[in-house]
PDB file of N, CA and C in Angstrom:
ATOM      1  N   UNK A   1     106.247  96.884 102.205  1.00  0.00           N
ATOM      2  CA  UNK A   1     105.034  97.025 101.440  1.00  0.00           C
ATOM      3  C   UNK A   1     104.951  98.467 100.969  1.00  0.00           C
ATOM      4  N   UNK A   2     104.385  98.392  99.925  1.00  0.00           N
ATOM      5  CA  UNK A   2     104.486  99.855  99.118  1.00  0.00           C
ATOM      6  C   UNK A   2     102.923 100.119  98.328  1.00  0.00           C
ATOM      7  N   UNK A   3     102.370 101.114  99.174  1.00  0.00           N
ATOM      8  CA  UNK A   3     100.733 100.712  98.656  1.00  0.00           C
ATOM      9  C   UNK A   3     100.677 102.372  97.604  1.00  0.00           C
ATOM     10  N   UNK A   4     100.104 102.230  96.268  1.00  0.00           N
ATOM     11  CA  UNK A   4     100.492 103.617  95.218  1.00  0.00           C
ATOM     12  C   UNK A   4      99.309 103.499  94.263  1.00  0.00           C
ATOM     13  N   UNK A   5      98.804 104.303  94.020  1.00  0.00           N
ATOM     14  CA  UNK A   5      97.963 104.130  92.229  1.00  0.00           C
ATOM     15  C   UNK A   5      98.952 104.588  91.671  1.00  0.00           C
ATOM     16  N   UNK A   6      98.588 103.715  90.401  1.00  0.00           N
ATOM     17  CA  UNK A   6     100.007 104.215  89.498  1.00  0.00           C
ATOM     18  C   UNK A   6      98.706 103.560  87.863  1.00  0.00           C
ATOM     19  N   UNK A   7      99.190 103.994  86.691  1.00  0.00           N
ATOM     20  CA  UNK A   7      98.643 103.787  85.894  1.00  0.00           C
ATOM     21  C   UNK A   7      99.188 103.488  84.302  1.00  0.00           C
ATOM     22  N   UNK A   8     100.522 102.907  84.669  1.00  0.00           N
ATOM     23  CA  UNK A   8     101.677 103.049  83.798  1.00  0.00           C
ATOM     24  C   UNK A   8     102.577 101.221  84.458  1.00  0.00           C
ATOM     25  N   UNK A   9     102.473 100.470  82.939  1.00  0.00           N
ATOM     26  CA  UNK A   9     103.272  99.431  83.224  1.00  0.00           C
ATOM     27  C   UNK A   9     104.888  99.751  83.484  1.00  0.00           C
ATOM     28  N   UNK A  10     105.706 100.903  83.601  1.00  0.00           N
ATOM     29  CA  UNK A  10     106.635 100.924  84.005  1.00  0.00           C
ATOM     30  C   UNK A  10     107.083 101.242  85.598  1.00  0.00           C
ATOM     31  N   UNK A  11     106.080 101.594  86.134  1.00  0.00           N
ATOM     32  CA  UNK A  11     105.547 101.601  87.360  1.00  0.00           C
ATOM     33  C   UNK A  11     105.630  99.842  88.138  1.00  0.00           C
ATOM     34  N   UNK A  12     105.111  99.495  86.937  1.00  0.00           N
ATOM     35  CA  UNK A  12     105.224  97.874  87.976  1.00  0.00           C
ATOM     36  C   UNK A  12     106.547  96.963  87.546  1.00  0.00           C
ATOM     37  N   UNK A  13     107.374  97.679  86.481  1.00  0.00           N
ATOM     38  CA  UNK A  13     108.167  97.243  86.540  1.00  0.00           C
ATOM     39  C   UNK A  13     109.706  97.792  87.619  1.00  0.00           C
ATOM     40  N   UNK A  14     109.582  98.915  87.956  1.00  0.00           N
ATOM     41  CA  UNK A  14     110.115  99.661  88.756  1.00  0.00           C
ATOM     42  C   UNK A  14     109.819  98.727  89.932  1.00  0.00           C
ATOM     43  N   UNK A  15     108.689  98.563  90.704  1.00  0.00           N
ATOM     44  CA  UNK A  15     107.945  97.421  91.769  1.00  0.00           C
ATOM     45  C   UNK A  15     108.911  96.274  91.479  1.00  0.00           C
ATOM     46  N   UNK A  16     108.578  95.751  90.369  1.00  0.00           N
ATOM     47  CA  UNK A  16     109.357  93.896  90.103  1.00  0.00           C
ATOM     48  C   UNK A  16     111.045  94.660  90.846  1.00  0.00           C
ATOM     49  N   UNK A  17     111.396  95.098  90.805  1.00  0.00           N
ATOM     50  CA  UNK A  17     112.680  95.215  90.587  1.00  0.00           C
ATOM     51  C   UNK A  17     113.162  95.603  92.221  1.00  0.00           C
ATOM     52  N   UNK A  18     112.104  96.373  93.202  1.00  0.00           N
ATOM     53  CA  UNK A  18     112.304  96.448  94.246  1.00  0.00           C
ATOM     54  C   UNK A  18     111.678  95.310  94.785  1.00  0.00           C
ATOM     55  N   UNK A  19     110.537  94.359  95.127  1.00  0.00           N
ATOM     56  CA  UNK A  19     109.904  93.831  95.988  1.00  0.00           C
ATOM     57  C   UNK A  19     109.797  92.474  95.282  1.00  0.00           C
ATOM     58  N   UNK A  20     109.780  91.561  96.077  1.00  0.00           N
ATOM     59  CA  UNK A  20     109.697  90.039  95.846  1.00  0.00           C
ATOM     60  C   UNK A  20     107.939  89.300  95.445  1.00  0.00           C
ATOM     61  N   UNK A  21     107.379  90.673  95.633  1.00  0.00           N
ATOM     62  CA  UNK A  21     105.670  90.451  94.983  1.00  0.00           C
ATOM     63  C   UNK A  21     105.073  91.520  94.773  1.00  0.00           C
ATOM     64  N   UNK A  22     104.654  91.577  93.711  1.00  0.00           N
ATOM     65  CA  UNK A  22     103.746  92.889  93.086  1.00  0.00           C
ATOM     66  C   UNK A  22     102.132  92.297  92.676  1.00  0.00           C
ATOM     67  N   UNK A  23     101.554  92.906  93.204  1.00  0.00           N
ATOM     68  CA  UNK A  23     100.047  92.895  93.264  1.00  0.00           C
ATOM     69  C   UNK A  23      99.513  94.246  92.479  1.00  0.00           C
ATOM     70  N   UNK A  24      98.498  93.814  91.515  1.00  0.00           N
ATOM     71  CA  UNK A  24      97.769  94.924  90.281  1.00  0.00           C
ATOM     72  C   UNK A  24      96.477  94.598  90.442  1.00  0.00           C
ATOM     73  N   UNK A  25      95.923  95.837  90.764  1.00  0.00           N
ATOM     74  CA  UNK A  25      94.210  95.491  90.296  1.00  0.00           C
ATOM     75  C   UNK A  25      93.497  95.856  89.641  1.00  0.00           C
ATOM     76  N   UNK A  26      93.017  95.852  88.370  1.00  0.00           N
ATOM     77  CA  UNK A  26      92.678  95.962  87.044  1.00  0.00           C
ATOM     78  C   UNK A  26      94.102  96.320  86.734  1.00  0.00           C
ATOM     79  N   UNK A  27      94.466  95.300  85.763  1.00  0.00           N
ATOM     80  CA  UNK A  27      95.985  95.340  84.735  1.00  0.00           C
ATOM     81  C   UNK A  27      95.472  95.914  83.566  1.00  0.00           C
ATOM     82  N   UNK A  28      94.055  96.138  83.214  1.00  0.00           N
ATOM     83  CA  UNK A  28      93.661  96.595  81.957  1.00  0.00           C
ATOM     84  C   UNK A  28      93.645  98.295  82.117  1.00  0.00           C
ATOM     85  N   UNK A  29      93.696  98.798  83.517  1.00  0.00           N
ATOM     86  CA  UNK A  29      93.949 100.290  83.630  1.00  0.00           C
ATOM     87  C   UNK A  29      95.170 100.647  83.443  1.00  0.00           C
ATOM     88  N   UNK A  30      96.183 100.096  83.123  1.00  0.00           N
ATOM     89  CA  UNK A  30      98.198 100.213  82.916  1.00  0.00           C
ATOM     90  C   UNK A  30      98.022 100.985  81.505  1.00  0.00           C
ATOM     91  N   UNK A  31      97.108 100.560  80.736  1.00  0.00           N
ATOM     92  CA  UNK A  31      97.551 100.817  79.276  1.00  0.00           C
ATOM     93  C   UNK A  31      98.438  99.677  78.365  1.00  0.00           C
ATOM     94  N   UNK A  32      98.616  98.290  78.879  1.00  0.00           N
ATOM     95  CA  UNK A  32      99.260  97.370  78.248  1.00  0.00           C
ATOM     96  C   UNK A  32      98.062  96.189  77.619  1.00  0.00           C
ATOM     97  N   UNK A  33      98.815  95.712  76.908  1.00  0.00           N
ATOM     98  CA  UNK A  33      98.353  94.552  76.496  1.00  0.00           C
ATOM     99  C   UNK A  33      98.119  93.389  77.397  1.00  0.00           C
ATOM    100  N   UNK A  34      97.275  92.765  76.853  1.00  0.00           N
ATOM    101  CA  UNK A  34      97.671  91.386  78.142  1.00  0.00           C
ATOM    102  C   UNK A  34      99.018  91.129  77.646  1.00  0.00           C
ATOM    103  N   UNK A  35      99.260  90.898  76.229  1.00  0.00           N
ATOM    104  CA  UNK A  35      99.982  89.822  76.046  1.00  0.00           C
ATOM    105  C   UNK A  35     102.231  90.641  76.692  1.00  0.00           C
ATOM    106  N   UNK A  36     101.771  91.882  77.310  1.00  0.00           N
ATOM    107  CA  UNK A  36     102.635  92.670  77.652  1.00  0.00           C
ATOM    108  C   UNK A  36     103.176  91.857  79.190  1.00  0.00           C
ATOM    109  N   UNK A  37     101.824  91.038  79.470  1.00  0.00           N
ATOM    110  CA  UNK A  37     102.005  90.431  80.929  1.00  0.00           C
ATOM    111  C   UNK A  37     103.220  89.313  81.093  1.00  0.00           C
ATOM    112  N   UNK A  38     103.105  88.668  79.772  1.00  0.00           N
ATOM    113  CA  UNK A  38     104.175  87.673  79.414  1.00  0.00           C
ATOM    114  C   UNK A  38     105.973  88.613  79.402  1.00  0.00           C
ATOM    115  N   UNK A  39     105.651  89.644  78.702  1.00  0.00           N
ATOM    116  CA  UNK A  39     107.212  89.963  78.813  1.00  0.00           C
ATOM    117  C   UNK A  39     107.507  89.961  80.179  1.00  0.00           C
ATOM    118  N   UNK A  40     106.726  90.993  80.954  1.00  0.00           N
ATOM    119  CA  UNK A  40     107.243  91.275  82.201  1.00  0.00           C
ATOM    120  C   UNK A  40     107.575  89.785  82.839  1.00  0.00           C
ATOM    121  N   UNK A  41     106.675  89.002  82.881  1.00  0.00           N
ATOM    122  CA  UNK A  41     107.205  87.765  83.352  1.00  0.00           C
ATOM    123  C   UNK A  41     108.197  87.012  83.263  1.00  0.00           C
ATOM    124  N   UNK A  42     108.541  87.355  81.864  1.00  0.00           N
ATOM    125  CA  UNK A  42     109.692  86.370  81.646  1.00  0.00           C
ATOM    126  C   UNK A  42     111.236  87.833  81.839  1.00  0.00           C
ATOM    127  N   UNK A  43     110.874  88.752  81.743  1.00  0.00           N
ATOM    128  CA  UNK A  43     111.761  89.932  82.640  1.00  0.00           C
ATOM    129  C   UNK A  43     112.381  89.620  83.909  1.00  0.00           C
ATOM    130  N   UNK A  44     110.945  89.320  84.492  1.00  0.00           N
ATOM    131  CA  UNK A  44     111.575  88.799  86.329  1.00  0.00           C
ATOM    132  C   UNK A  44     110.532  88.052  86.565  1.00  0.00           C
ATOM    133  N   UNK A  45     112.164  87.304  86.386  1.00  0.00           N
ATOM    134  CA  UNK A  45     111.043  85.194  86.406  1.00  0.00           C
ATOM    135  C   UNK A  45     111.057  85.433  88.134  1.00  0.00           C
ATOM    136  N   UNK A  46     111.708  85.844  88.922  1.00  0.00           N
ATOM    137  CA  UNK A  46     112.235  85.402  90.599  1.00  0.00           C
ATOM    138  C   UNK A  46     110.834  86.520  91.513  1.00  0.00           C
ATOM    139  N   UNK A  47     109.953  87.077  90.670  1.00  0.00           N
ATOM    140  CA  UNK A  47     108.954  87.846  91.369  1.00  0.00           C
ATOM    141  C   UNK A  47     107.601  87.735  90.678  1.00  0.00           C
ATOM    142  N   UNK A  48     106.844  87.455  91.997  1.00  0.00           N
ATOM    143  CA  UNK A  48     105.431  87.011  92.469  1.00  0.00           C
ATOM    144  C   UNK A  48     104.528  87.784  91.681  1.00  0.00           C
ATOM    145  N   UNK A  49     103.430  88.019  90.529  1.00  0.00           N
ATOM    146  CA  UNK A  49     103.034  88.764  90.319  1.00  0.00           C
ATOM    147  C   UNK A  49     101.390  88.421  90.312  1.00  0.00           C
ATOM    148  N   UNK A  50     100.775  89.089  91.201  1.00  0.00           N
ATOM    149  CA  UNK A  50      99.070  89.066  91.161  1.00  0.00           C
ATOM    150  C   UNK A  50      98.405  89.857  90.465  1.00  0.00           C
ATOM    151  N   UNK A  51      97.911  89.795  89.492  1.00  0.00           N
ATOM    152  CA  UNK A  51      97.182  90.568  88.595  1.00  0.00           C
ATOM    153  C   UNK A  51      95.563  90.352  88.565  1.00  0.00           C
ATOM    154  N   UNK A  52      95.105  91.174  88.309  1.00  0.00           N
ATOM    155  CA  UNK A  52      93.631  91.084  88.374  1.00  0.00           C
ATOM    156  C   UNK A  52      93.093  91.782  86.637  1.00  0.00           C
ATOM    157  N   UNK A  53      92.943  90.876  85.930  1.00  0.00           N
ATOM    158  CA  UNK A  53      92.151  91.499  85.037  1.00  0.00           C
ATOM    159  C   UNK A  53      90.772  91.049  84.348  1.00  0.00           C
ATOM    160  N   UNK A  54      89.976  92.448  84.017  1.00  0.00           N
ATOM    161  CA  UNK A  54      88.921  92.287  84.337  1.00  0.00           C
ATOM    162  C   UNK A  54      87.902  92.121  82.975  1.00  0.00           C
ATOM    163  N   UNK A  55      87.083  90.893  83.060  1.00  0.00           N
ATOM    164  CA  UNK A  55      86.325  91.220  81.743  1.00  0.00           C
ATOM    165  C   UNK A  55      85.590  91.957  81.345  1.00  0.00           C
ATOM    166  N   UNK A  56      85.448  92.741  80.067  1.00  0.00           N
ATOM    167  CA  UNK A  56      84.351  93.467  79.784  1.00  0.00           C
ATOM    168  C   UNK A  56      82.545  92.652  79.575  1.00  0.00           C
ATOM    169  N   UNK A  57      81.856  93.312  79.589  1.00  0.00           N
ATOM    170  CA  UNK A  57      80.597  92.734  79.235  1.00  0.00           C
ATOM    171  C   UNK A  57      80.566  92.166  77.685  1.00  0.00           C
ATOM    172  N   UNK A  58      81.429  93.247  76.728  1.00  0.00           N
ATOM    173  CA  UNK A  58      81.549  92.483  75.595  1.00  0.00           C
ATOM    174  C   UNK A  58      82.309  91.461  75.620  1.00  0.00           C
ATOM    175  N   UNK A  59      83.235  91.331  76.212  1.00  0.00           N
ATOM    176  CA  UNK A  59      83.958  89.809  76.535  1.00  0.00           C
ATOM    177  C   UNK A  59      85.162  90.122  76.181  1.00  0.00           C
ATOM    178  N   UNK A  60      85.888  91.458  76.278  1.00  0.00           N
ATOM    179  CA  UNK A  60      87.264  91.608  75.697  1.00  0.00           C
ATOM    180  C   UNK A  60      87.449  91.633  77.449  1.00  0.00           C
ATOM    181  N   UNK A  61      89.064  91.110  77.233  1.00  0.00           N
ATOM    182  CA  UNK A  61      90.208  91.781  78.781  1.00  0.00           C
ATOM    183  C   UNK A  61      90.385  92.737  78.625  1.00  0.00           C
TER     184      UNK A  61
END
């Protein structure tokens, strides 16, 4: 287990690449897109990824 603030989606891709599950809480603090969530996924199909993202009051992710 590897517990870090980090604020940079290459950060969790560095994670995918060591650990068999990566856990994010607010994915909207990375600086990515949602739709950035899909690459990584299909990057590394073989790791667990928990993401937490959060709605705004205006209703954007």
């Amino acid at each position: 287990m590897n517990i870090k603030g980090t604020r940079k989606i290459t950060d969790v891709r560095q994670a995918a690449n060591e650990f068999d599950g990566v856990i994010v809480d607010s994915y909207g603090k990375l600086g990515a897109k949602v739709g950035d969530f899909d690459k990584l996924r299909n990057a590394y199909p073989n790791t667990i990824f928990i993401l937490i993202f959060q709605k705004t009051n205006s209703g954007t992710i």
